[in-house]
C-alpha atoms as a PDB file:
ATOM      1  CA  UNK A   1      49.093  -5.130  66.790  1.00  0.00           C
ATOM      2  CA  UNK A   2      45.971  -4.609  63.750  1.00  0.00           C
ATOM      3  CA  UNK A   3      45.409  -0.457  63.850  1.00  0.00           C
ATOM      4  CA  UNK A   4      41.806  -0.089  63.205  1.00  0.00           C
ATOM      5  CA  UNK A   5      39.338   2.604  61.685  1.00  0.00           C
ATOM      6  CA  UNK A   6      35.490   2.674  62.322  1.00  0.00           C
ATOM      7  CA  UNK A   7      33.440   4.273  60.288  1.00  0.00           C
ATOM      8  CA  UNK A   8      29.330   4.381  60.461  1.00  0.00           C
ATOM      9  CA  UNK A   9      27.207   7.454  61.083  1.00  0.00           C
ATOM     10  CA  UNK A  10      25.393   5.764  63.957  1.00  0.00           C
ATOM     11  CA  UNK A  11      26.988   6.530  66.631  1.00  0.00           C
ATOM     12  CA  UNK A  12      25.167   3.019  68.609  1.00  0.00           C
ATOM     13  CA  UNK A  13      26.901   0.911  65.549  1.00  0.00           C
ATOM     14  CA  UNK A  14      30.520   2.219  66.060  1.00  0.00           C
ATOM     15  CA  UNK A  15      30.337   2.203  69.944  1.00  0.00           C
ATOM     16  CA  UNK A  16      29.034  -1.632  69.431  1.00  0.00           C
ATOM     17  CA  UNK A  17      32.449  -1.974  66.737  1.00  0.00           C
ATOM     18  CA  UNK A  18      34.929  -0.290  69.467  1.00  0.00           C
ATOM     19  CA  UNK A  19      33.379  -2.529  72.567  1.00  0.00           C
ATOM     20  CA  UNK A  20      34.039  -5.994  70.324  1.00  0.00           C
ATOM     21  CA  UNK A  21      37.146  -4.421  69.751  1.00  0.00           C
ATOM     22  CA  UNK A  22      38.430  -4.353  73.206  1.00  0.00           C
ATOM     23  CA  UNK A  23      37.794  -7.645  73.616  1.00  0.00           C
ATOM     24  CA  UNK A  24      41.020  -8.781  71.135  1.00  0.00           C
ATOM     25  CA  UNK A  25      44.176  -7.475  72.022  1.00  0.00           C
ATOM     26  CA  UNK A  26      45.511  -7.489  68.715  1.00  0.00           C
ATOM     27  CA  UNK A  27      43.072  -4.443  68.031  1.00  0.00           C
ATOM     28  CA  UNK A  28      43.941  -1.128  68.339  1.00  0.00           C
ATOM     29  CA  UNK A  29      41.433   1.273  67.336  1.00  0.00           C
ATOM     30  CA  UNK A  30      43.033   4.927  65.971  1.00  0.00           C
ATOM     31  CA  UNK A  31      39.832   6.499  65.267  1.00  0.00           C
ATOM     32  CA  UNK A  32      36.241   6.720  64.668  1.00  0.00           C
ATOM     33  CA  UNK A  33      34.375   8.698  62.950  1.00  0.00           C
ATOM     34  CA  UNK A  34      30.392   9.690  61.134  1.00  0.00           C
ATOM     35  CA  UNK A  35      31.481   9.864  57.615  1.00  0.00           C
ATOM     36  CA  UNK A  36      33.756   8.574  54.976  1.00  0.00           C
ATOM     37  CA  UNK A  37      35.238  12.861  54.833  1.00  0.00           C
ATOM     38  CA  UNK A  38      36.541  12.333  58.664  1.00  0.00           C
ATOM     39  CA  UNK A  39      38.034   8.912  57.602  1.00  0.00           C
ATOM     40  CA  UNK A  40      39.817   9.528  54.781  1.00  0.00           C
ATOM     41  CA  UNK A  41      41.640  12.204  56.599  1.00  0.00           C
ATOM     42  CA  UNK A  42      42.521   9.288  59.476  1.00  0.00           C
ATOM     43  CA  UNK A  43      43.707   7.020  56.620  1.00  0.00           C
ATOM     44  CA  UNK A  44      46.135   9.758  55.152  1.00  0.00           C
ATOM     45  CA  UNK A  45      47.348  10.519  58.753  1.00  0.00           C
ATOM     46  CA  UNK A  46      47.945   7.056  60.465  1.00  0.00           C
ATOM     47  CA  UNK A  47      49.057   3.563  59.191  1.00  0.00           C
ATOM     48  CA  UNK A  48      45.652   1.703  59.361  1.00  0.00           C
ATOM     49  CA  UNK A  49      45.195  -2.185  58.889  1.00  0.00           C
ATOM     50  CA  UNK A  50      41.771  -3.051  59.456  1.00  0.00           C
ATOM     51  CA  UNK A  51      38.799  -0.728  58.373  1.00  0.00           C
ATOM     52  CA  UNK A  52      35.357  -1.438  59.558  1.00  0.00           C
ATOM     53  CA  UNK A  53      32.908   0.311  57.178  1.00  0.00           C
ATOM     54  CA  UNK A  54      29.231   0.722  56.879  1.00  0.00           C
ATOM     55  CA  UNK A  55      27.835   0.949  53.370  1.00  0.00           C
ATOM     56  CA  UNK A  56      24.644   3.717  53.719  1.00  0.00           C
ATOM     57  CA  UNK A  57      26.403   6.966  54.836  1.00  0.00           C
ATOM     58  CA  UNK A  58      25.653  10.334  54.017  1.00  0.00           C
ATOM     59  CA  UNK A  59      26.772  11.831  50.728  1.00  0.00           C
ATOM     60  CA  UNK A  60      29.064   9.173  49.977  1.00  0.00           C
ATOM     61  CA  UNK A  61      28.083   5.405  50.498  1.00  0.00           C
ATOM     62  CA  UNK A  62      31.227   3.033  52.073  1.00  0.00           C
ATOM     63  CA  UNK A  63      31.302   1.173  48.569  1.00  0.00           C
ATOM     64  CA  UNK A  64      31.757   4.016  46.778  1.00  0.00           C
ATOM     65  CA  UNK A  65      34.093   5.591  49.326  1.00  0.00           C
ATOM     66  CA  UNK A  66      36.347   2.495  49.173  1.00  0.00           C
ATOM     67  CA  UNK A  67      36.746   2.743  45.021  1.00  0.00           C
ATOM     68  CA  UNK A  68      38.432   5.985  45.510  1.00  0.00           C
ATOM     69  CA  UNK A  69      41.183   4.650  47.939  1.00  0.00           C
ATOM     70  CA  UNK A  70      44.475   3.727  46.326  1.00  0.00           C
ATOM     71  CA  UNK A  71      46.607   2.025  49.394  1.00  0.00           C
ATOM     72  CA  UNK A  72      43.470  -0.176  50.997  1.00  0.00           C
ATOM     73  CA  UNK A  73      43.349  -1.754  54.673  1.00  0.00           C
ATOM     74  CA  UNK A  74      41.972  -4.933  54.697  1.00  0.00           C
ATOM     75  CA  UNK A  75      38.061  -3.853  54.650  1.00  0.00           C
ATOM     76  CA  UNK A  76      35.073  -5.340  56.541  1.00  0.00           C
ATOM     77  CA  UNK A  77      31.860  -3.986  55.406  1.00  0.00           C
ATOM     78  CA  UNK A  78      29.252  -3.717  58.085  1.00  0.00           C
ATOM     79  CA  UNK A  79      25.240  -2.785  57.277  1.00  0.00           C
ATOM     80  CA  UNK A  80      22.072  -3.407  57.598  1.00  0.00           C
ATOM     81  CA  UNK A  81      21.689  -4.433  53.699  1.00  0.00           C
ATOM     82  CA  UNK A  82      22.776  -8.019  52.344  1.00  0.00           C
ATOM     83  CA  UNK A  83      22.075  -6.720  48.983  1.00  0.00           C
ATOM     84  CA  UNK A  84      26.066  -5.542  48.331  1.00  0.00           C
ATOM     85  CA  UNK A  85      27.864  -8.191  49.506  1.00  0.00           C
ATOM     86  CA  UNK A  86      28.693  -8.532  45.966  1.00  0.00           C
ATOM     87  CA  UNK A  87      29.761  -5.365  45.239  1.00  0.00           C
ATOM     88  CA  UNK A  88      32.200  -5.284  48.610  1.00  0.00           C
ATOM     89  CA  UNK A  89      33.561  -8.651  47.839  1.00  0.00           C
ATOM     90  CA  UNK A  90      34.471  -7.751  44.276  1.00  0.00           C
ATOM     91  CA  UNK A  91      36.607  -4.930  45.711  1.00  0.00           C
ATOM     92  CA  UNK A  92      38.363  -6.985  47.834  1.00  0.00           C
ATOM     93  CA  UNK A  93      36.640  -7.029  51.356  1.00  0.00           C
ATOM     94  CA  UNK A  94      37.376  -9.324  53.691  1.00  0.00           C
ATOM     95  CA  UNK A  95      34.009  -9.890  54.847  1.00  0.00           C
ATOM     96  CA  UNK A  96      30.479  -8.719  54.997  1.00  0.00           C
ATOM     97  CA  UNK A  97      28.461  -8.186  58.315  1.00  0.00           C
ATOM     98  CA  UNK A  98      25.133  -7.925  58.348  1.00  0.00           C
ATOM     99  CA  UNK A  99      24.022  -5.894  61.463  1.00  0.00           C
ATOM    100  CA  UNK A 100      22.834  -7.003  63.945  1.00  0.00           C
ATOM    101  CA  UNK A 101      25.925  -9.330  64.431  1.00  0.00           C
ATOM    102  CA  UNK A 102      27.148 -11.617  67.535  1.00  0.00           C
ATOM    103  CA  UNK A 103      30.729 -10.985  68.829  1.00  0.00           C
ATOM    104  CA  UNK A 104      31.604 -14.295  67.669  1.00  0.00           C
ATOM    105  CA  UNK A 105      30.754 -13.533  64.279  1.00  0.00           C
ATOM    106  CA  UNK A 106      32.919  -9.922  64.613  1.00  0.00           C
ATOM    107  CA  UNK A 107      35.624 -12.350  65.854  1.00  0.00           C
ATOM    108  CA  UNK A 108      35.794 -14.720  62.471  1.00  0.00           C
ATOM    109  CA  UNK A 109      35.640 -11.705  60.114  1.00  0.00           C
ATOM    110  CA  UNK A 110      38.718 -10.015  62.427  1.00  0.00           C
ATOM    111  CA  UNK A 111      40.654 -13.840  61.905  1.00  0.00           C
ATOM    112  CA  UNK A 112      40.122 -13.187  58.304  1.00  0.00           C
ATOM    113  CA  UNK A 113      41.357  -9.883  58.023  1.00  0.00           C
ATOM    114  CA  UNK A 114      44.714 -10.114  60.194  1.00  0.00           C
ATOM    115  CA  UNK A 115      45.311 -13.837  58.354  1.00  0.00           C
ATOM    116  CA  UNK A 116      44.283 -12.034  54.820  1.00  0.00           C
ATOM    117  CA  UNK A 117      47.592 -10.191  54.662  1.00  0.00           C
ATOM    118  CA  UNK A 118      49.452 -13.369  54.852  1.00  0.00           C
ATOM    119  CA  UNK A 119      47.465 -15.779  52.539  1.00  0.00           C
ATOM    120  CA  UNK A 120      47.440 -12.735  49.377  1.00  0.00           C
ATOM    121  CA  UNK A 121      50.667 -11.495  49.848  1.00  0.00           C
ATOM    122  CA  UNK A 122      52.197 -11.260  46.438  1.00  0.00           C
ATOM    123  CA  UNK A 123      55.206 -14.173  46.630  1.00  0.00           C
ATOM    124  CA  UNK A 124      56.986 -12.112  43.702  1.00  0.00           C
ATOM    125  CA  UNK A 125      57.905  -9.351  46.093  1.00  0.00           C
ATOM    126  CA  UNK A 126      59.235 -12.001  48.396  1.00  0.00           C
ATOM    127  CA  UNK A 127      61.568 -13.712  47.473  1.00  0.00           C
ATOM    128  CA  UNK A 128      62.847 -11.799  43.919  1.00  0.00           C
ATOM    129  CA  UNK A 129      62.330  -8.881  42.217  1.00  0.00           C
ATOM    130  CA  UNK A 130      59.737  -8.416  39.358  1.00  0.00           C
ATOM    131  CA  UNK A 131      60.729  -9.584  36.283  1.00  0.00           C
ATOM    132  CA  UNK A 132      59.167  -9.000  32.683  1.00  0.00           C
ATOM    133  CA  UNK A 133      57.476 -12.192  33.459  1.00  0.00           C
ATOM    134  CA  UNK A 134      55.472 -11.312  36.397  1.00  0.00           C
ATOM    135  CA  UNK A 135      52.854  -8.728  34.812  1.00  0.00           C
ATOM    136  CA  UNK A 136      52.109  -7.560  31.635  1.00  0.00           C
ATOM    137  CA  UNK A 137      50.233  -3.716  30.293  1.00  0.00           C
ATOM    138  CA  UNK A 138      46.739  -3.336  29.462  1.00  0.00           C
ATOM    139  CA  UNK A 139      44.556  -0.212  28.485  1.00  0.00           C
ATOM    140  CA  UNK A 140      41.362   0.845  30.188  1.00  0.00           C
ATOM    141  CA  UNK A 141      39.823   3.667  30.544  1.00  0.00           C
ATOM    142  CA  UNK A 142      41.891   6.022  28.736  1.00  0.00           C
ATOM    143  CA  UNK A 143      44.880   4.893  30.512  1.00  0.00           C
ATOM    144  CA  UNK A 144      47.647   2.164  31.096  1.00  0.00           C
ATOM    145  CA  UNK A 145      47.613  -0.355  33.912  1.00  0.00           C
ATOM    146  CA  UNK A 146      50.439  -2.627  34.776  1.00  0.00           C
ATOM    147  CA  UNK A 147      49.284  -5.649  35.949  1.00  0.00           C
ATOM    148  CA  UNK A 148      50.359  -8.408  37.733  1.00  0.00           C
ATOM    149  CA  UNK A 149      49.323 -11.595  37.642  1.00  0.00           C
ATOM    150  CA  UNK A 150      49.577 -12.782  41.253  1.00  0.00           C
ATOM    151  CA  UNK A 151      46.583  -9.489  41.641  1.00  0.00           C
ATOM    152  CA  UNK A 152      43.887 -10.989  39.140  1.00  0.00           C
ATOM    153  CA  UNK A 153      40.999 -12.752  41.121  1.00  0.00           C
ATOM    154  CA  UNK A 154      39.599 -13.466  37.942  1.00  0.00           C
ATOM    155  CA  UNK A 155      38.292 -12.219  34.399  1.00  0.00           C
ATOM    156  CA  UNK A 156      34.583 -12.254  32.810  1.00  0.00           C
ATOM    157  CA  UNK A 157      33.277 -11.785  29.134  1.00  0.00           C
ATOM    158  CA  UNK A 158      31.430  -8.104  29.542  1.00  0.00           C
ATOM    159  CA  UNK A 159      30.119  -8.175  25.794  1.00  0.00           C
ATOM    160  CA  UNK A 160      32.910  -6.372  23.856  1.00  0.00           C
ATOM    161  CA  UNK A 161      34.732  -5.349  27.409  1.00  0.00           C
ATOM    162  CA  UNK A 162      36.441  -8.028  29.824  1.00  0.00           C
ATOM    163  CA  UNK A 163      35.927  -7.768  33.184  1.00  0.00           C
ATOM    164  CA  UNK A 164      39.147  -7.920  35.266  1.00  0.00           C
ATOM    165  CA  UNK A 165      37.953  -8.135  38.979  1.00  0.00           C
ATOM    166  CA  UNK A 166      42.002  -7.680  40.330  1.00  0.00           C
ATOM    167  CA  UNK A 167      42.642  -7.619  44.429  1.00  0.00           C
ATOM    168  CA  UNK A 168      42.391  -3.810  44.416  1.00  0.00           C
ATOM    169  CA  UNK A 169      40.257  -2.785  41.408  1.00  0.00           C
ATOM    170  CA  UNK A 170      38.207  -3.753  39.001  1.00  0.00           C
ATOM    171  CA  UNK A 171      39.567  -2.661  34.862  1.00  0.00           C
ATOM    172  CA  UNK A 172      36.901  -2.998  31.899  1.00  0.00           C
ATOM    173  CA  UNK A 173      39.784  -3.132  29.251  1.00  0.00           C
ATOM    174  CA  UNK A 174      38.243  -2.943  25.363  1.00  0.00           C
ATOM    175  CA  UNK A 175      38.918  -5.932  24.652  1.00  0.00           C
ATOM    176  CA  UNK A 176      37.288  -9.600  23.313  1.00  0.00           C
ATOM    177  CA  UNK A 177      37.717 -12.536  26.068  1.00  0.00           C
ATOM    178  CA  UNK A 178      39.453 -14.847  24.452  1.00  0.00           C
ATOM    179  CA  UNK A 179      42.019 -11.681  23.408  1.00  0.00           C
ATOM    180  CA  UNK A 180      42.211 -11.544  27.299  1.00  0.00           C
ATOM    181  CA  UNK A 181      42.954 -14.941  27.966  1.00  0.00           C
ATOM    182  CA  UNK A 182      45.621 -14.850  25.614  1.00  0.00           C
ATOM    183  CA  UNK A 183      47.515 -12.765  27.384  1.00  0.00           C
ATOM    184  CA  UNK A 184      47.657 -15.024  30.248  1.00  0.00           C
ATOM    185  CA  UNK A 185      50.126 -17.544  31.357  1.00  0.00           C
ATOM    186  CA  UNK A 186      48.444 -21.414  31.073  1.00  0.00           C
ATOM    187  CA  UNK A 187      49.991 -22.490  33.883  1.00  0.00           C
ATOM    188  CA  UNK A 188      48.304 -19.580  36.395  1.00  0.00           C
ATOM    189  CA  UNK A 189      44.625 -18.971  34.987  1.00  0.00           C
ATOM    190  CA  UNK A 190      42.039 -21.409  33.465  1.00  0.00           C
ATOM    191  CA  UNK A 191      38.535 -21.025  32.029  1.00  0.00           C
ATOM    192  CA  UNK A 192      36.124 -22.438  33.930  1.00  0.00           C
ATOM    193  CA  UNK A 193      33.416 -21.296  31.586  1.00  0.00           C
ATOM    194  CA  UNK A 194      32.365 -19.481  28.607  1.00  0.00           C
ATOM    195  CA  UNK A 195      32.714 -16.495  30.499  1.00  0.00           C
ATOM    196  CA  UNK A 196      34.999 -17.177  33.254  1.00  0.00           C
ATOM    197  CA  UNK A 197      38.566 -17.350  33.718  1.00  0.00           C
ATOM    198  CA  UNK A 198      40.450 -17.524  36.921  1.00  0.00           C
ATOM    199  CA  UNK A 199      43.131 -17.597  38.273  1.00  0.00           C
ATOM    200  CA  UNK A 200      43.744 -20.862  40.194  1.00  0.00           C
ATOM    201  CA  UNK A 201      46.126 -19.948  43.060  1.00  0.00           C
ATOM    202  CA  UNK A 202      43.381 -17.663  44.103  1.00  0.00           C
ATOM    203  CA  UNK A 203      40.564 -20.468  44.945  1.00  0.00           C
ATOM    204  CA  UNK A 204      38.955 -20.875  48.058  1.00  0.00           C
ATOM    205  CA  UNK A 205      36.965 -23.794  47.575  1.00  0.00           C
ATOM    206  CA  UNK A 206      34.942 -25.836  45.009  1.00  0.00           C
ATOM    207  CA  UNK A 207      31.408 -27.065  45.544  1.00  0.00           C
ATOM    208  CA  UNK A 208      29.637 -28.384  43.026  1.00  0.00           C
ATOM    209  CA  UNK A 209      29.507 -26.890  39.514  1.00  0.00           C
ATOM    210  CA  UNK A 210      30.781 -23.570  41.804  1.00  0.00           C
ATOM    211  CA  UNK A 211      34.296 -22.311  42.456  1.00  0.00           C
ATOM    212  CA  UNK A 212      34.669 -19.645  45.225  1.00  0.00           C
ATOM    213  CA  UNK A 213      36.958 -16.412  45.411  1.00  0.00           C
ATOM    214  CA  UNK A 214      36.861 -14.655  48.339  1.00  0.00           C
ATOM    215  CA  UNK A 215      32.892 -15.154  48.560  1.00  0.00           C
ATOM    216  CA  UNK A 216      32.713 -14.482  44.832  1.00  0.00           C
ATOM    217  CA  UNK A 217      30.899 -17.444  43.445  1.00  0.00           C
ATOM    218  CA  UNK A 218      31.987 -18.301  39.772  1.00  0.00           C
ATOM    219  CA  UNK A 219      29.836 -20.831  37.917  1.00  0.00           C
ATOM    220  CA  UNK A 220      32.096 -23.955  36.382  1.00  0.00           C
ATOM    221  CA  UNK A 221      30.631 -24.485  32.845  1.00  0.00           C
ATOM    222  CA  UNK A 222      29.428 -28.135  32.203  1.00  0.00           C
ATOM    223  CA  UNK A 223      31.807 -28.685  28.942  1.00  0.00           C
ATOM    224  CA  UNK A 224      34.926 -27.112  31.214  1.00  0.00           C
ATOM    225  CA  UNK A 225      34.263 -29.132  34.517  1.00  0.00           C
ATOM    226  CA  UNK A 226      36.812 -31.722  33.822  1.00  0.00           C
ATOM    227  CA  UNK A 227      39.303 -30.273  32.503  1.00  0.00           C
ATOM    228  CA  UNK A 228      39.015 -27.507  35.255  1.00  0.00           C
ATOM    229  CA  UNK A 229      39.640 -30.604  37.967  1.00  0.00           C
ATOM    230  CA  UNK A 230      42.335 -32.300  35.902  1.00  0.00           C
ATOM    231  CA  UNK A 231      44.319 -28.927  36.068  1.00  0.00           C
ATOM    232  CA  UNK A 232      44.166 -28.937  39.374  1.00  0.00           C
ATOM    233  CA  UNK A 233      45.241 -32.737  39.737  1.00  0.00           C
ATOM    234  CA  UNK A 234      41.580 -34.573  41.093  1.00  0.00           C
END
């Protein structure tokens, strides 16, 4: 059983959310409520897996509201703006609806979100403790961050900065790229171009000169192609 939070200040939106609900009995919903201020209350009070959250809400927008949450459900964004997908999927989301959507649409983002849990589970906490080996420290924004590696998506050249888009936050560490990818283990993360490295247990698909991160599309630099696919055996 999936515990579920809605959250959109139209009231028609969230009574659309619950009704799809009912139709899977692996949903429970716990709450829902107008505003991301009535949520995070639900959040702190009950164990909650799945969060369905609009992005335009009053005072604070779901985006926003979803940066300030430390322990994260698995999160599917729901709005009437395609513009953010970006933005939600570098945080982590599961998926993206675009309103109006079609039950069988709700139905594939839900399969993502109860399978998600599964598929990024962190195999270090597993089947051993951490070691040493498993993260490493970095420094951003005035403080400290343990890392591991299993929770980098990926890394991009941000002029003097690196951007380190992890599966719960994003860091901006003062730091050169290739100072970055030095820190990394060879046999985890590869650059895929000039100002792209990833980390390869973490790929969704490749199409084209494009490799795909949970719906974050990463260009694959011409001179880096090849030995991008010879990493990965093809």
């Amino acid at each position: 059983m999936f515990n579920c939070l809605v959250v959109d200040d139209e009231p028609i939106a969230r009574d659309i959310i619950i009704n799809y609900c009912s139709h899977l009995p692996q949903l429970r919903v716990l709450g829902s409520c107008g505003n991301v201020f009535e949520a995070k209350d639900i959040l702190l009070q009950n164990p909650i897996d799945i969060l369905f959250l609009d992005v335009h809400m009053p005072v604070l927008d779901g985006i926003s509201f979803l940066r300030t949450l430390k322990n994260r459900p698995q999160v599917i964004f729901i709005t009437a703006y395609k513009e953010y997908a970006v933005d939600a999927f570098e945080l982590a989301a599961c998926d993206y609806l675009v309103k109006p959507f079609s039950l069988e649409r709700f139905i594939m983002a839900v399969d993502k979100a109860t399978e998600k849990p599964k598929t990024t589970s962190n195999p270090v906490n597993e089947n051993r403790p951490i070691t040493p080996n498993d993260y490493f420290f970095i420094k951003a924004d005035g403080k400290i961050y343990k890392l591991l590696y299993n929770d980098i998506l990926f890394a991009e050249a941000k002029g003097n900065y690196t951007k380190i888009v992890c599966t719960d936050q994003i860091l901006l560490p003062n730091m050169s790229f290739s100072a970055f990818e030095s820190l990394l283990p060879a046999e985890l993360f590869i650059r895929v171009h000039r100002s792209f490295i990833i980390n390869k247990s973490k790929i969704d698909h490749i199409t084209g000169n494009t490799v795909e991160i949970l719906k974050i599309q990463i260009p694959i630099g011409v001179n880096y192609k090849e030995p991008f696919l010879k990493a990965l055996g093809l």
